[in-house]
C-alpha atoms as a PDB file:
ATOM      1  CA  UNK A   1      -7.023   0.950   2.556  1.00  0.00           C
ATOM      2  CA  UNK A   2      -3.515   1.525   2.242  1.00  0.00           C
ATOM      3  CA  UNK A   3      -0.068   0.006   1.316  1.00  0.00           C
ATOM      4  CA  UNK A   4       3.502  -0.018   2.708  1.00  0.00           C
ATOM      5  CA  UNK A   5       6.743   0.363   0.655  1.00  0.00           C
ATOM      6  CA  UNK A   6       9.547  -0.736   1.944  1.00  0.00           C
ATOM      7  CA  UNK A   7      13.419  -1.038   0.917  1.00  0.00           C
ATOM      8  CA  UNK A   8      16.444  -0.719   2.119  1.00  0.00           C
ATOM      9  CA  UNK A   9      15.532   0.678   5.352  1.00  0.00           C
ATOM     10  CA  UNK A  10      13.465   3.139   3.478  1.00  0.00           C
ATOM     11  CA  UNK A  11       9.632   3.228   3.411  1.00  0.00           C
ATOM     12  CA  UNK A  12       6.441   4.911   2.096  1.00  0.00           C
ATOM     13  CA  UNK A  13       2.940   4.184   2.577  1.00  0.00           C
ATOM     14  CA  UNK A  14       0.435   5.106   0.105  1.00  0.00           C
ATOM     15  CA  UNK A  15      -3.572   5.466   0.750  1.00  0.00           C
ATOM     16  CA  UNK A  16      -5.646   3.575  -2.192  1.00  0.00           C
ATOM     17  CA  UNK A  17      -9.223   5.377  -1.555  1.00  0.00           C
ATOM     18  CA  UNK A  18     -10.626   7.850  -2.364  1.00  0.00           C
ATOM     19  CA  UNK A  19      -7.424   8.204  -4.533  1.00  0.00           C
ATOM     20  CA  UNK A  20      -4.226   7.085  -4.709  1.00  0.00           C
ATOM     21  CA  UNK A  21      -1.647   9.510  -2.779  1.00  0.00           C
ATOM     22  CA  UNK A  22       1.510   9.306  -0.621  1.00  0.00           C
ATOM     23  CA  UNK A  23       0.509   9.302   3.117  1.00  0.00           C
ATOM     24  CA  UNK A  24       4.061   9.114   4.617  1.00  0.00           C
ATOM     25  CA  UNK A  25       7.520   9.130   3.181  1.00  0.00           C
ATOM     26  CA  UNK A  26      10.701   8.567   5.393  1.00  0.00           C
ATOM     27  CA  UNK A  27      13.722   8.052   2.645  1.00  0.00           C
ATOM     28  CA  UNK A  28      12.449   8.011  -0.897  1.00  0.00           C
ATOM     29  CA  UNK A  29      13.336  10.360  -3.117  1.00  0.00           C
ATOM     30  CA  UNK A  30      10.764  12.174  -5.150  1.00  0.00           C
ATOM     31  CA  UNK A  31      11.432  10.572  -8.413  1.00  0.00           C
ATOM     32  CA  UNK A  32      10.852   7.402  -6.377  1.00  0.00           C
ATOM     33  CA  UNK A  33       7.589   8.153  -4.820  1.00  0.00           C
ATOM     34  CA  UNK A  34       6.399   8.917  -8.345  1.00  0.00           C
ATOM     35  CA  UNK A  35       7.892   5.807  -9.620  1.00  0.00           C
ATOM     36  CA  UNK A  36       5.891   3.939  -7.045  1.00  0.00           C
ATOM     37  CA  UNK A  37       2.665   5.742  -7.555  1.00  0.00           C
ATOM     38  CA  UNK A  38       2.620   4.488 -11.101  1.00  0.00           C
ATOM     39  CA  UNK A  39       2.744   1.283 -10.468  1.00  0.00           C
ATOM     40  CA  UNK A  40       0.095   1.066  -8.096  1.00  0.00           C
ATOM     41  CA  UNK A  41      -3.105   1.399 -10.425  1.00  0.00           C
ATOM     42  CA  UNK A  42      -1.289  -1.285 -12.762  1.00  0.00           C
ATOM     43  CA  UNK A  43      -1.379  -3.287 -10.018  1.00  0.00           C
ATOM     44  CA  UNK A  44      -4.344  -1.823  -7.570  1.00  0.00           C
ATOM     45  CA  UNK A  45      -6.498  -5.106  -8.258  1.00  0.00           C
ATOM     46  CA  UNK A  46      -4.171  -7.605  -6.802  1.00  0.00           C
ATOM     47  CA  UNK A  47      -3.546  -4.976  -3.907  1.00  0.00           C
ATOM     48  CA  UNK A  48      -7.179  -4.539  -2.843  1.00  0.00           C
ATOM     49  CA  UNK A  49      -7.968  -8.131  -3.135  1.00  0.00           C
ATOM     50  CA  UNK A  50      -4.860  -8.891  -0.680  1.00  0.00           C
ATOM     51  CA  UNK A  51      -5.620  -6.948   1.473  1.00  0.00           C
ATOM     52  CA  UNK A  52      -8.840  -8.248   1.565  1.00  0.00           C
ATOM     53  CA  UNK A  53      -8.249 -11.549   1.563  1.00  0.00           C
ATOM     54  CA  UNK A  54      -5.629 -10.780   4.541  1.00  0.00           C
ATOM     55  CA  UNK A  55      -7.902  -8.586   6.381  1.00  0.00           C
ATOM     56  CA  UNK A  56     -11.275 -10.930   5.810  1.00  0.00           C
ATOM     57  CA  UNK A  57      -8.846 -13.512   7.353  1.00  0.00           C
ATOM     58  CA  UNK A  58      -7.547 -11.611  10.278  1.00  0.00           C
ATOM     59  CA  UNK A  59     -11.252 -10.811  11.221  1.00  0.00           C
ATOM     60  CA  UNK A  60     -12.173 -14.191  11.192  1.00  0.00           C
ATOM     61  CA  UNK A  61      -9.414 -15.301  13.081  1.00  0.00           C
ATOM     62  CA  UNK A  62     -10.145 -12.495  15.902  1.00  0.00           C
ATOM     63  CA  UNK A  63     -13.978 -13.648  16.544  1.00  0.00           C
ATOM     64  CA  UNK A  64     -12.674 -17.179  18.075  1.00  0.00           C
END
């Protein structure tokens, strides 16, 4: 499970499991990244269940 960041024409992506780290960076600055990574357990519930919801979705949608 992971997330994409995106601004500006910069982006990050960030794996949630095991634990949360930065698995790609192409623009943000370090104090950034580390800006991001905090928010992301304040927020990790809503993140895992859209991507679940999304992904639950797109499954569905792929066995017809």
């Amino acid at each position: 499970m992971h997330i994409h960041v995106e601004k500006d024409g910069v982006e990050a992506k960030y794996w949630l499991r095991p634990e949360i780290r930065v698995a790609c960076n192409d623009g943000y600055d370090a104090r950034t990244l580390r800006q991001l990574l905090g928010m992301i357990p304040i927020n990790r519930e809503k993140i895992e269940r859209a991507w679940n919801e999304y992904f639950s979705w797109s499954d569905r949608c792929a066995l017809r």
